[in-house]
Protein backbone atom coordinates (compact mmCIF):
# COMPACT_ATOMS: atom_id res chain seq x y z
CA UNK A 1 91.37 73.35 18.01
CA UNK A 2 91.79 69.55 19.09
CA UNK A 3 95.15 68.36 19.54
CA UNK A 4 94.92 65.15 17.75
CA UNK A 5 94.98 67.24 14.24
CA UNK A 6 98.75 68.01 15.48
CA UNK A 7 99.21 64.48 15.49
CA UNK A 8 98.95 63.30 12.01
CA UNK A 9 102.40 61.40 11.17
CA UNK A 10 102.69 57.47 12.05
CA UNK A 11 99.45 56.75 12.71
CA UNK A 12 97.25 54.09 11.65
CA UNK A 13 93.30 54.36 11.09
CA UNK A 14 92.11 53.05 13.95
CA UNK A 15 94.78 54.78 16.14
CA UNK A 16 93.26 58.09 14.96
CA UNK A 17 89.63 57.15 15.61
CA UNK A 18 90.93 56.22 19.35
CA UNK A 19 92.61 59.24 19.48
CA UNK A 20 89.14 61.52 18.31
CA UNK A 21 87.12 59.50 20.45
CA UNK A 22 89.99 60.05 23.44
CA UNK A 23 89.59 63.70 22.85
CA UNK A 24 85.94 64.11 22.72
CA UNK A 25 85.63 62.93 26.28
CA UNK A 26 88.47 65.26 27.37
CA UNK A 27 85.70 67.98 25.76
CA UNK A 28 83.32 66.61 27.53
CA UNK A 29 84.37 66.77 30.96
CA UNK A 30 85.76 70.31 30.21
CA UNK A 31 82.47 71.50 29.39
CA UNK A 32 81.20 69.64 32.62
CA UNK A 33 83.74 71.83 34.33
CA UNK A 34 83.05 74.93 32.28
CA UNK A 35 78.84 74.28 33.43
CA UNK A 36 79.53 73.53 37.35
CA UNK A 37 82.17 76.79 37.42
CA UNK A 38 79.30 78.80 35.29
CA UNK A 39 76.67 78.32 38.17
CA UNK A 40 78.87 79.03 40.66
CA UNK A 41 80.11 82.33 39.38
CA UNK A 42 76.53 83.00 38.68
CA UNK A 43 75.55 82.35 41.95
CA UNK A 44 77.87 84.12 43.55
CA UNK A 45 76.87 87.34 41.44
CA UNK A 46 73.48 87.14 41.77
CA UNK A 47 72.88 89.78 44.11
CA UNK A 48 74.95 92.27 42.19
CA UNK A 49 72.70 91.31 39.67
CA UNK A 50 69.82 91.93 41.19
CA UNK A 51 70.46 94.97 42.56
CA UNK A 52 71.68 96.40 39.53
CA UNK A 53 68.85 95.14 37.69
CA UNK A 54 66.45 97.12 40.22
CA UNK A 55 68.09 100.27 39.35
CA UNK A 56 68.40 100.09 35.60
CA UNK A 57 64.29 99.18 35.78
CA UNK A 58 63.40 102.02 37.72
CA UNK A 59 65.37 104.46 35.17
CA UNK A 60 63.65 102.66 32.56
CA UNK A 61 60.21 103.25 34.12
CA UNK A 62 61.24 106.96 34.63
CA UNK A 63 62.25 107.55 30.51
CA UNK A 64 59.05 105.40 29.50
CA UNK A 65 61.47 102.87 28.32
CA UNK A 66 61.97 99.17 28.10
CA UNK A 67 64.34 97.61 30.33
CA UNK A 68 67.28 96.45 28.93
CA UNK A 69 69.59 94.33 31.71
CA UNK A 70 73.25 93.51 31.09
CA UNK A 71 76.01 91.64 33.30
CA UNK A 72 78.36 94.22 32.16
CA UNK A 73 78.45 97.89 32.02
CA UNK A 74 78.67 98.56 28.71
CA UNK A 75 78.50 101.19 25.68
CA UNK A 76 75.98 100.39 22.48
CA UNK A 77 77.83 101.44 19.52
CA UNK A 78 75.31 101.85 16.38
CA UNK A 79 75.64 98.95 14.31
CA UNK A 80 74.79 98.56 10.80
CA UNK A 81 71.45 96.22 11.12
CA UNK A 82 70.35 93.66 8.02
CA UNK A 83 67.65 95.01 5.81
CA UNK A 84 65.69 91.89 6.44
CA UNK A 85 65.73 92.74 10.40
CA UNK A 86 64.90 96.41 9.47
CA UNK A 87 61.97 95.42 7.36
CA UNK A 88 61.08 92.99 10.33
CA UNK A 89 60.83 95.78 12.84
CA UNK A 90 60.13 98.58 11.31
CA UNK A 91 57.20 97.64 9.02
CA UNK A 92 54.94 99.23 11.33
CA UNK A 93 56.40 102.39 12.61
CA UNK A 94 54.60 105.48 11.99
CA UNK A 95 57.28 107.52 9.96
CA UNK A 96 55.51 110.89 10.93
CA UNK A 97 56.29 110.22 14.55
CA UNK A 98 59.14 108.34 14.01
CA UNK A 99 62.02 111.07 14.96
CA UNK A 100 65.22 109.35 15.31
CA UNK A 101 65.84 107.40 12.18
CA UNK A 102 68.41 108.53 9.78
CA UNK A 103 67.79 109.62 6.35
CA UNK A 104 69.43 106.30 4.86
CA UNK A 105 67.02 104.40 7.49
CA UNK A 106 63.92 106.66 6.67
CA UNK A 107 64.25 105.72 2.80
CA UNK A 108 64.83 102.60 3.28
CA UNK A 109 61.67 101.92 5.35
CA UNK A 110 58.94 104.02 3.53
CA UNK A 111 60.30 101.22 0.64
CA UNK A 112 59.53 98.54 2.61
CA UNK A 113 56.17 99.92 3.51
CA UNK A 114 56.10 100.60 -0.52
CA UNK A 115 56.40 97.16 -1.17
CA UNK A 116 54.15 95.55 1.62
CA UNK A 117 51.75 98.22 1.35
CA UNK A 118 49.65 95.58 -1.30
CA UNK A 119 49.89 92.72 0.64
CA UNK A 120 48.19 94.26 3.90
CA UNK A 121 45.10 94.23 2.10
CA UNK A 122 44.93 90.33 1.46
CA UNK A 123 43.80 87.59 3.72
CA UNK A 124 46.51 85.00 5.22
CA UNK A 125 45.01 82.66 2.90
CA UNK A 126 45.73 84.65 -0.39
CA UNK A 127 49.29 85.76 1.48
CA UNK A 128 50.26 82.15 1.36
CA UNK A 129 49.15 81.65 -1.74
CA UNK A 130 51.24 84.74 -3.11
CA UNK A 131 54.58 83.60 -0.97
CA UNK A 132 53.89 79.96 -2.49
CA UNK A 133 53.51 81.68 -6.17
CA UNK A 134 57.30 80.42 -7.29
CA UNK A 135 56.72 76.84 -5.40
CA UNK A 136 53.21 76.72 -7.21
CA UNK A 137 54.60 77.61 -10.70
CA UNK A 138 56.66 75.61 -10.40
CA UNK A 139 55.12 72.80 -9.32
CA UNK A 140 51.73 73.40 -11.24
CA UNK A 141 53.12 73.65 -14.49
CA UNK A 142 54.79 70.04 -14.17
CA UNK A 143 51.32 68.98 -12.44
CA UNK A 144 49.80 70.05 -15.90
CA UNK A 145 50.44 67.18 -17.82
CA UNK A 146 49.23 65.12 -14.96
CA UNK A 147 46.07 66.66 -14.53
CA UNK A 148 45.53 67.38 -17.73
CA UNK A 149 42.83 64.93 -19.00
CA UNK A 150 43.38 61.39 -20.04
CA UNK A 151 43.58 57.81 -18.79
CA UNK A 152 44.45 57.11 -15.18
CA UNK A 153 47.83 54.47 -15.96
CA UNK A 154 51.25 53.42 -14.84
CA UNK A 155 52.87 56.46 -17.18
CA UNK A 156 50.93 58.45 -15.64
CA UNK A 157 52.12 57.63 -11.72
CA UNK A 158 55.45 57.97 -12.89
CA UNK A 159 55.22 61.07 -14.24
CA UNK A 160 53.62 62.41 -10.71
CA UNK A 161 56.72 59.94 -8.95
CA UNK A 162 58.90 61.92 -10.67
CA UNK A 163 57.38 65.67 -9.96
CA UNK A 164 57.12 64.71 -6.13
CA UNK A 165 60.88 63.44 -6.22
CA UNK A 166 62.23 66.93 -7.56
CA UNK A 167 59.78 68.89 -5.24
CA UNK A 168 61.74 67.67 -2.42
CA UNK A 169 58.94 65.14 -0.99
CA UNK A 170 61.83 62.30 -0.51
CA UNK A 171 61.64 58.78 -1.18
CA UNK A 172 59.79 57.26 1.62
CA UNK A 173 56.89 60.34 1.12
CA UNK A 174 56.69 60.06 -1.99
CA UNK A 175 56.28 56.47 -2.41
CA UNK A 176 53.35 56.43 0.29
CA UNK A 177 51.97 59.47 -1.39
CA UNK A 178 51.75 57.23 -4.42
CA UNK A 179 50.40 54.09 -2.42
CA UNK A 180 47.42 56.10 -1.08
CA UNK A 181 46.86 57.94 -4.06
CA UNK A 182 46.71 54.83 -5.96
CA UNK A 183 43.96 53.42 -3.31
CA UNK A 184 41.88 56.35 -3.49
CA UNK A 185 41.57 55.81 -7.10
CA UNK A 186 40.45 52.48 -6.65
CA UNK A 187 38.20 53.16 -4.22
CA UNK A 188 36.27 56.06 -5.54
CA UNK A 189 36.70 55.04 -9.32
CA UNK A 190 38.57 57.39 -10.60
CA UNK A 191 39.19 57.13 -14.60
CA UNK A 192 40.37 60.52 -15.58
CA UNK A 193 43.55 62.12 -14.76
CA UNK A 194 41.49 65.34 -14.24
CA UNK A 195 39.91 63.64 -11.21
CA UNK A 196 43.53 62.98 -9.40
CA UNK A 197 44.15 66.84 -8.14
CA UNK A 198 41.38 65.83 -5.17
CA UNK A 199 43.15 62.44 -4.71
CA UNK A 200 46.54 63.64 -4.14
CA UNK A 201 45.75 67.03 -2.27
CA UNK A 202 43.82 64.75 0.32
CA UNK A 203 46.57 62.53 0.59
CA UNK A 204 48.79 65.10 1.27
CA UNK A 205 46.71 67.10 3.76
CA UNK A 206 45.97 63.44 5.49
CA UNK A 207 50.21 63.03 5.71
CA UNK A 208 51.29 66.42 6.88
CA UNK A 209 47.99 66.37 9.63
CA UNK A 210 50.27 64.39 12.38
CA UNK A 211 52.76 67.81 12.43
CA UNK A 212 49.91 70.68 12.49
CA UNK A 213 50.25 71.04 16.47
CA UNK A 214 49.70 74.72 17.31
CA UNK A 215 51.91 75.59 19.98
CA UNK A 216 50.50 75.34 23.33
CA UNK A 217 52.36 78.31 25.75
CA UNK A 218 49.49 78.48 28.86
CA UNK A 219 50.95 75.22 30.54
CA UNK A 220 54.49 77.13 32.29
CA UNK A 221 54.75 80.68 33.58
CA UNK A 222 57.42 81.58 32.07
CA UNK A 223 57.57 79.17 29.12
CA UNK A 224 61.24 79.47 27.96
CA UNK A 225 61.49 79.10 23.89
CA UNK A 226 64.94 78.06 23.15
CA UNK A 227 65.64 79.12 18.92
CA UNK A 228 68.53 76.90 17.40
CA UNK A 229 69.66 76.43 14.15
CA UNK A 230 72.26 77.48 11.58
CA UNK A 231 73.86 80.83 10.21
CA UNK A 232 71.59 82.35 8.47
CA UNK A 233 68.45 80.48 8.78
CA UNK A 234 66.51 83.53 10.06
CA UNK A 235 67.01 82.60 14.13
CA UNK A 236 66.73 86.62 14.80
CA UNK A 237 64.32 87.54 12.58
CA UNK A 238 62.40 84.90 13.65
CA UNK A 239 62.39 85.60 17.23
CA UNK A 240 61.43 89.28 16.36
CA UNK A 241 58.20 87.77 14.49
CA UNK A 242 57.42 86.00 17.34
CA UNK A 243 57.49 87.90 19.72
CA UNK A 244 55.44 90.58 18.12
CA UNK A 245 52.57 87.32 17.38
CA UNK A 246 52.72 86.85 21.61
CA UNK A 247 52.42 90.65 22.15
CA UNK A 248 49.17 90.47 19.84
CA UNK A 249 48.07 87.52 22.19
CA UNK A 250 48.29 89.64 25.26
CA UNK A 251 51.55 87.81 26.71
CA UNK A 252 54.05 89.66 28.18
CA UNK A 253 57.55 88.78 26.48
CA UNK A 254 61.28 88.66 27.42
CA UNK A 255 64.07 87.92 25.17
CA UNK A 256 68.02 86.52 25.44
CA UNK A 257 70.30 87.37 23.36
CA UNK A 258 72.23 84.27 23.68
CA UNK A 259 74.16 84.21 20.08
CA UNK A 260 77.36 85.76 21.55
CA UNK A 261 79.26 84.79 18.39
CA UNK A 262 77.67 86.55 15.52
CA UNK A 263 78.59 90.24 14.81
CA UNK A 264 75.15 92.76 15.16
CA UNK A 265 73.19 89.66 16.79
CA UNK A 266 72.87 91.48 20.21
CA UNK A 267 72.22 94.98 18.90
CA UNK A 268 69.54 93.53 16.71
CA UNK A 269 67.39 92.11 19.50
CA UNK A 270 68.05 95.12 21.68
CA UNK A 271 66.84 97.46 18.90
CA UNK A 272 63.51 95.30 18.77
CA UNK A 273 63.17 95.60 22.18
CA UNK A 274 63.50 99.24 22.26
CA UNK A 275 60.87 99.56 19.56
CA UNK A 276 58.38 96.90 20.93
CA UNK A 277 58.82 97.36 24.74
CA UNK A 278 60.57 94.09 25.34
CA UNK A 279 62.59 93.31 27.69
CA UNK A 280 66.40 92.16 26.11
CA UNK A 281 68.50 90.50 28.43
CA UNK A 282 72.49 90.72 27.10
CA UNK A 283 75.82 90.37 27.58
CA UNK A 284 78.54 92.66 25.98
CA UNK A 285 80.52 89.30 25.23
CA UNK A 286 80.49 86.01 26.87
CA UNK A 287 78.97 82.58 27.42
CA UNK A 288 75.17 82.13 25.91
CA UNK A 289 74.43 79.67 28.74
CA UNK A 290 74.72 82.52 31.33
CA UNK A 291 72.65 84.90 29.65
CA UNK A 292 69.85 82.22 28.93
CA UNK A 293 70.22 82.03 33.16
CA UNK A 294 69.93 85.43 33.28
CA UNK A 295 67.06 85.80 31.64
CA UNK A 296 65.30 83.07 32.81
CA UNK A 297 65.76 84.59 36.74
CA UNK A 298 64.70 88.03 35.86
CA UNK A 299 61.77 86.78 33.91
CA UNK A 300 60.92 84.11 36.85
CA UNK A 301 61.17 87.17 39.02
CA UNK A 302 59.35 89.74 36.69
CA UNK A 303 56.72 87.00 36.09
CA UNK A 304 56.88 87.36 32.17
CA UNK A 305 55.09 84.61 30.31
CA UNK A 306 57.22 84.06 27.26
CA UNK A 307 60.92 83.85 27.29
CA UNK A 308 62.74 83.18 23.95
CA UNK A 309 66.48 82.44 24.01
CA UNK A 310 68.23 83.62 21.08
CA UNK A 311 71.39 81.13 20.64
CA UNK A 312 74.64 80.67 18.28
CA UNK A 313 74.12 79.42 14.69
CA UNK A 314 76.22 76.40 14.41
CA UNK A 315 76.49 73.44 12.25
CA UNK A 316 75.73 70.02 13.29
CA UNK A 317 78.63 68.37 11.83
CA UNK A 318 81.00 70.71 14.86
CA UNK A 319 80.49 68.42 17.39
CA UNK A 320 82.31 71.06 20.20
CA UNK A 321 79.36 73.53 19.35
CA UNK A 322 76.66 71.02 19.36
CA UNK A 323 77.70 70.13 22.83
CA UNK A 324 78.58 73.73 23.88
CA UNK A 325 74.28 74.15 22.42
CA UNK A 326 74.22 70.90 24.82
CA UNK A 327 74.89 72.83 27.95
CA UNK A 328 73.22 75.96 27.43
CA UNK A 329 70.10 73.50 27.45
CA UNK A 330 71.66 71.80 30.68
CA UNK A 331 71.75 75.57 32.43
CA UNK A 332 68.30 76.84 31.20
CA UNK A 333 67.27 73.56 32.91
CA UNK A 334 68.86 74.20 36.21
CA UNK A 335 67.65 77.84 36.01
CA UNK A 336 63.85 76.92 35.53
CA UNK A 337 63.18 72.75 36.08
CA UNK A 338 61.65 71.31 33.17
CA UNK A 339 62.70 74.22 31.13
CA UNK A 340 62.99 75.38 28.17
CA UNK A 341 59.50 74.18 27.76
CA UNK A 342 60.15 74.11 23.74
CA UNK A 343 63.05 73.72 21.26
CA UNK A 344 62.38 75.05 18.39
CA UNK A 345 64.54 74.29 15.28
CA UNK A 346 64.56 77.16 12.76
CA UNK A 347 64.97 75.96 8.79
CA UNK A 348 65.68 77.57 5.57
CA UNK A 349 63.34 75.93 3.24
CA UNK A 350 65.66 76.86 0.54
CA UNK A 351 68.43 74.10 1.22
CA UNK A 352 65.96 71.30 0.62
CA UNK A 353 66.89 67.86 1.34
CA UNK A 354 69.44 69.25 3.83
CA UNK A 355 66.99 70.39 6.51
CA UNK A 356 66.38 66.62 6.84
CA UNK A 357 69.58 66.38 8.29
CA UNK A 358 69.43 69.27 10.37
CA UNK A 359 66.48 68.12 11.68
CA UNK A 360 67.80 64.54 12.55
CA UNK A 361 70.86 65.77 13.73
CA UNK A 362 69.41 68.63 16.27
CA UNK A 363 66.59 66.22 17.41
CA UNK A 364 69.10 63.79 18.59
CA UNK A 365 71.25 66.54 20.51
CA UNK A 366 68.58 68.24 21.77
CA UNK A 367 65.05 66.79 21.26
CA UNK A 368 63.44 68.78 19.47
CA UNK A 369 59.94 70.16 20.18
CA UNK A 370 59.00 72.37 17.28
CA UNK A 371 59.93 73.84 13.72
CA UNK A 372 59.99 77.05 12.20
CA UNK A 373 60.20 77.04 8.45
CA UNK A 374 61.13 79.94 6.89
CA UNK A 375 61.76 81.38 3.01
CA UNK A 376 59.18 79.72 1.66
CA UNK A 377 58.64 82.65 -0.55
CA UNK A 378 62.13 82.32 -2.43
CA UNK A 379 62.57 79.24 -4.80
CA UNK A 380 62.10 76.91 -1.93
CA UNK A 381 60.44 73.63 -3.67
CA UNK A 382 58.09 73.72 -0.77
CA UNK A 383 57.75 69.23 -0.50
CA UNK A 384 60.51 69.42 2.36
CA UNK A 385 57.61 69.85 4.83
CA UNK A 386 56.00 65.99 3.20
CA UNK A 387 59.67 64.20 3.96
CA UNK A 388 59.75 65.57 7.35
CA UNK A 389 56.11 64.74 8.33
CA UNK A 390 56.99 61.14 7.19
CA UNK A 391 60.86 60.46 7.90
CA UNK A 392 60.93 62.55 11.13
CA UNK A 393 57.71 64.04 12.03
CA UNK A 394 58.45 66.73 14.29
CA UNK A 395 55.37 69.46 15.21
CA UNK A 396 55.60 72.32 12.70
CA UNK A 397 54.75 75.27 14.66
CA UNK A 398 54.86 78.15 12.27
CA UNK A 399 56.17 78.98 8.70
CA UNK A 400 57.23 82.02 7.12
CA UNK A 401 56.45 83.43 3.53
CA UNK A 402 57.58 86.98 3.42
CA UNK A 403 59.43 89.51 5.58
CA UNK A 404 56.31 91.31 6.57
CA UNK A 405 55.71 90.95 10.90
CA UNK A 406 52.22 89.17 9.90
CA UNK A 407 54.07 86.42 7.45
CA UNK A 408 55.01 83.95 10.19
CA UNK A 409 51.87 82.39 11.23
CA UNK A 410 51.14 78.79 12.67
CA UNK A 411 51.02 75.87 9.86
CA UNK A 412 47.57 74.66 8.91
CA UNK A 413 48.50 71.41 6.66
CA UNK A 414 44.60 72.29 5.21
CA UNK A 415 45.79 75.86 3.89
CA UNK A 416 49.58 74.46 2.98
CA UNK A 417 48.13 72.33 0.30
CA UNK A 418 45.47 74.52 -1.05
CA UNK A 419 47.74 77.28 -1.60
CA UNK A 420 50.40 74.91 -3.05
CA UNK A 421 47.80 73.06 -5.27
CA UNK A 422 45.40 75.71 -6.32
């Protein structure tokens, strides 16, 4: 906790402010400290490392296992996993062959394979439509009125001003969707209101086109991913989708398990490991920074081609974590130069308007490269993506529209609107 909340009593506004600011910089060097001290311990244990890692890789080769390399000796206890993680990783096992899962575990998954059972049988295309159904709803039946027939007048922009504002499109989106709108009714002489649905879908595809930048991985060997975001805006189960999409590319994958903080975080990646053949780098407990190194050596060594960091959830109003997220980018940089090769930012499309700020607030820590946006199958409003593409356009790499391994796939703006609009 910072000392200057001990000193309250007697003191004046601006006395306070000096005091936070005073303290900050004490945080600062400490972490400088803390970063130097890291490396050195690191590279004084190296070797150990390295040797140790050698054995527990040739055991894993014996059991026909994948290798699982920790600092510390240490004991996996079983740990109660999410049912979102389970359905993650175990959507695909074969439950005939499939020996070691509980009876609780076993129910639980022939449910989720129940349930997704439908959906393997439709197209990406009609998947996105189907994880956009509540957005769409939604959204279409306040669209109805606009597109409904009629004359093409001011009531009528204001109506669609007002649908785009409570779809979570923002001011400054919505007012150029409006602007362009309004000029492609001029120029291709629209009259009817029935004739606006084409107008404002290409206006829409024509704004969220800058961010549809698939994500590029061939340029580093190993390109180091590096997943932030906050509690419970699917970091994990997003890092489990992805690395089954690289697998399916033919890339050889390593993960970190880097969120040191949150309860089951490790075990989770190390189960998906186990069942995918990945290679989990951990830590029974300690600093995220070090097992990002970690990682990063044994894949530079192994010569893996993707390497995805798992890291803390944190929020970016607590400035100590956001500069504790500060250095574990610092480290992964001195591990690897010019790594991590991409930052991805992972959003809940649920919280709306508040991703904007995560966004803003994580790109100026950290500079971010890339978004994930996930849950866009609950109520999400689904115009989130618009105010990003024009307040902060940062790449959107992939979005997410179920729990299934196949619904995280990379954003086509094209497809977006379709399935929003149709």
């Amino acid at each position: 906790m910072f000392s200057f909340f001990k000193k309250k009593k007697n003191k004046s506004a601006d006395e306070q402010l000096a005091a936070v600011i005073e303290e900050l910089v004490n945080v600062s060097e400490s972490e400088k400290l803390d970063e130097d001290n890291l490396l050195d311990a690191v590279e004084a244990t190296e070797l150990v490392n390295e040797t140790k890692s050698e054995a527990v890789t040739a055991n894993a080769i014996d059991e026909n296992i994948p290798t699982i390399i920790e600092n510390t000796a240490v004991v996996i206890e079983e740990t109660p996993l999410s049912h979102g993680f389970e359905a993650t990783y175990l959507a695909d096992v074969n439950l005939e062959q499939a020996t070691d899962l509980t009876p609780k575990i076993r129910h639980e998954v022939e449910e989720v394979q129940e349930e997704l059972q439908p959906l393997r049988k439709l197209s990406w295309t009609e998947r996105l439509k189907q994880g956009l159904s509540k957005t769409r709803d939604a959204l279409g039946k306040k669209l109805l009125g606009v597109f409904g027939g009629g004359k093409i007048d001011e009531d009528l922009y204001d109506e669609l001003e007002s649908i785009l504002l409570t779809s979570d499109v923002g001011v400054v989106a919505t007012m150029h969707v409006l602007d362009d709108v309004r000029k492609k009714v001029s120029l291709r002489g629209l009259k009817d209101s029935s004739e606006l649905k084409k107008a404002l879908a290409d206006s829409l595809g024509e704004m969220l086109a800058p961010i549809e930048q698939p994500l590029v991985t061939d340029e580093h060997t190993p390109f180091v991913i590096m997943m932030v975001g906050v509690n419970g805006a699917g970091k994990t189960t997003s890092i489990g989708k992805l690395a089954k999409y690289f697998q399916q590319q033919g890339k050889s994958v390593m993960l970190a398990a880097g969120d040191t903080f949150r309860a089951a975080a490790r075990e989770q990646l190390i189960e998906w490991g186990k069942r995918n053949n990945i290679t989990v780098i951990a830590q029974q407990s300690g600093d995220s920074a070090a097992v990002c190194y970690d990682a990063i050596q044994s894949a530079v060594a192994k010569k893996i081609d993707i390497v995805l960091a798992d890291t803390a959830g944190r929020l970016p109003t607590q400035l100590n974590l956001m500069a504790e997220i500060q250095k574990v980018k610092r480290v992964i940089n001195k591990a690897l130069p010019n790594a991590p090769h991409e930052i991805m930012l992972v959003l809940d499309a649920n919280i709306g308007q508040n991703a904007m700020n995560q966004v803003k607030a994580f790109d100026e820590a950290l500079g971010l490269t890339g978004l994930v946006l996930t849950k866009l199958d609950g109520t999400a409003k689904g115009g989130i993506i618009c105010a990003i593409a024009k307040e902060h356009p940062v790449p959107l790499r992939f979005i997410g529209v179920g729990e299934s391994i196949d619904d995280l796939r990379p954003f086509v703006a094209k497809d977006y609107v379709d399935a929003l609009l149709d």
